[in-house]
C-alpha atoms as a PDB file:
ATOM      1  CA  UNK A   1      -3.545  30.589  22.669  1.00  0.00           C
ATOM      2  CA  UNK A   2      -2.365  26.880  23.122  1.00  0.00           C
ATOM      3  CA  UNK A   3      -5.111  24.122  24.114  1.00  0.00           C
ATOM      4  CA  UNK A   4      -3.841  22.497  27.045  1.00  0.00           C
ATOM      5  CA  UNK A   5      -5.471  19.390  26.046  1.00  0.00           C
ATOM      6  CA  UNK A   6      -4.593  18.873  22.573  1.00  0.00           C
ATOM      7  CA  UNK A   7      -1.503  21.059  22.723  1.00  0.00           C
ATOM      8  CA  UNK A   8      -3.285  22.799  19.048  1.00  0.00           C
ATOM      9  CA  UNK A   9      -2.939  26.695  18.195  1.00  0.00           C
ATOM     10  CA  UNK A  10      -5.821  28.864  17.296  1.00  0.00           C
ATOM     11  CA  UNK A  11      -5.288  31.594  14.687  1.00  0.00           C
ATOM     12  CA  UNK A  12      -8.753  32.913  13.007  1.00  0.00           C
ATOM     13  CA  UNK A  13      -8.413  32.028   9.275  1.00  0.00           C
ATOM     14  CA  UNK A  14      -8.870  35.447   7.837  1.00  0.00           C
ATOM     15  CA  UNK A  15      -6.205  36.731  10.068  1.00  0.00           C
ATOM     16  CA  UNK A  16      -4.396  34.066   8.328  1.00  0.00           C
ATOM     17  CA  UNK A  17      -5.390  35.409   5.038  1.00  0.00           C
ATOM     18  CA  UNK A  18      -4.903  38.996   5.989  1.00  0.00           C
ATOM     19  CA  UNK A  19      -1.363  38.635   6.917  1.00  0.00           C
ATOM     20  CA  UNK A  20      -0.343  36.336   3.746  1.00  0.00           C
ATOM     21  CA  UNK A  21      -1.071  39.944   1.838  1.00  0.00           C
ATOM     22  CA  UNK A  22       0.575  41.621   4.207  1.00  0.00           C
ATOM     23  CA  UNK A  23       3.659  39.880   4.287  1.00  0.00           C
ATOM     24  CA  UNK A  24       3.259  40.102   0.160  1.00  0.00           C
ATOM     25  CA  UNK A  25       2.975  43.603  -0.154  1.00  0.00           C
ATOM     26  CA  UNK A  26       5.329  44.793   2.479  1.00  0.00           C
ATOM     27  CA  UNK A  27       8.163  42.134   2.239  1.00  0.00           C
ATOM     28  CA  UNK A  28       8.482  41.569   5.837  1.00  0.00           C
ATOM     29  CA  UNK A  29       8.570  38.869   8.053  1.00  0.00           C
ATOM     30  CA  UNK A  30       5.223  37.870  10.463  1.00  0.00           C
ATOM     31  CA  UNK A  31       5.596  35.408  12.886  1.00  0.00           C
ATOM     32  CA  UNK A  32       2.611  34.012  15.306  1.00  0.00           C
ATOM     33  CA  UNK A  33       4.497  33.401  18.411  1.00  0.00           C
ATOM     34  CA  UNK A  34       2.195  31.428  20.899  1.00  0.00           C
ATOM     35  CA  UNK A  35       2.146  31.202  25.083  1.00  0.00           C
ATOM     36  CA  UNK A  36       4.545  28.197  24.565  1.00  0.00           C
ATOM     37  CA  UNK A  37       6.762  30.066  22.453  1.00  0.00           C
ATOM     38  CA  UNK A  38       5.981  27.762  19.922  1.00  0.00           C
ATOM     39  CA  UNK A  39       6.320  30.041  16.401  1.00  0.00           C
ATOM     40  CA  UNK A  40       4.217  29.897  12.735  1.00  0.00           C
ATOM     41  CA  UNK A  41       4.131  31.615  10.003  1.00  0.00           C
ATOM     42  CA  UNK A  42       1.216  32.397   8.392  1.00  0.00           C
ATOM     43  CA  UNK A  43       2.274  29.874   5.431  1.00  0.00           C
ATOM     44  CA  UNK A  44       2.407  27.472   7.533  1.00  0.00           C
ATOM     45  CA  UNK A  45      -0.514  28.197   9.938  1.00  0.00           C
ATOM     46  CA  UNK A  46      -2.696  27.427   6.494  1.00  0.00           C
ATOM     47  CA  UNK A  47      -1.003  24.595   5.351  1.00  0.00           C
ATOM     48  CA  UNK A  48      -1.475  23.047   8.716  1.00  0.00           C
ATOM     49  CA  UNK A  49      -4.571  24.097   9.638  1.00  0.00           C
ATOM     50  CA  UNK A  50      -7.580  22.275  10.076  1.00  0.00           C
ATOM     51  CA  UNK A  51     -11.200  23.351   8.316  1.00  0.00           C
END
């Protein structure tokens, strides 16, 4: 979902982490695609992410 206030993402970290081996084992492309139709992948969902 998008904050309407800050206009941020949210996408759980282990998803995050889940998907980066998914996307290594099975070769295939994984886009987030949010309400906004703002898109991510899960490379850069990490590198963008905040802790």
């Amino acid at each position: 979902m998008t904050s309407r206030a800050s206009r941020r993402h949210a996408v759980e970290r282990s998803a995050v982490t889940a998907h980066l081996q998914l996307v290594a084992w099975t070769q295939l492309p994984l886009y987030y695609v949010f309400d906004n139709l703002d898109f991510l992948t899960p490379h850069d969902a990490l590198g963008l992410g905040q802790s």
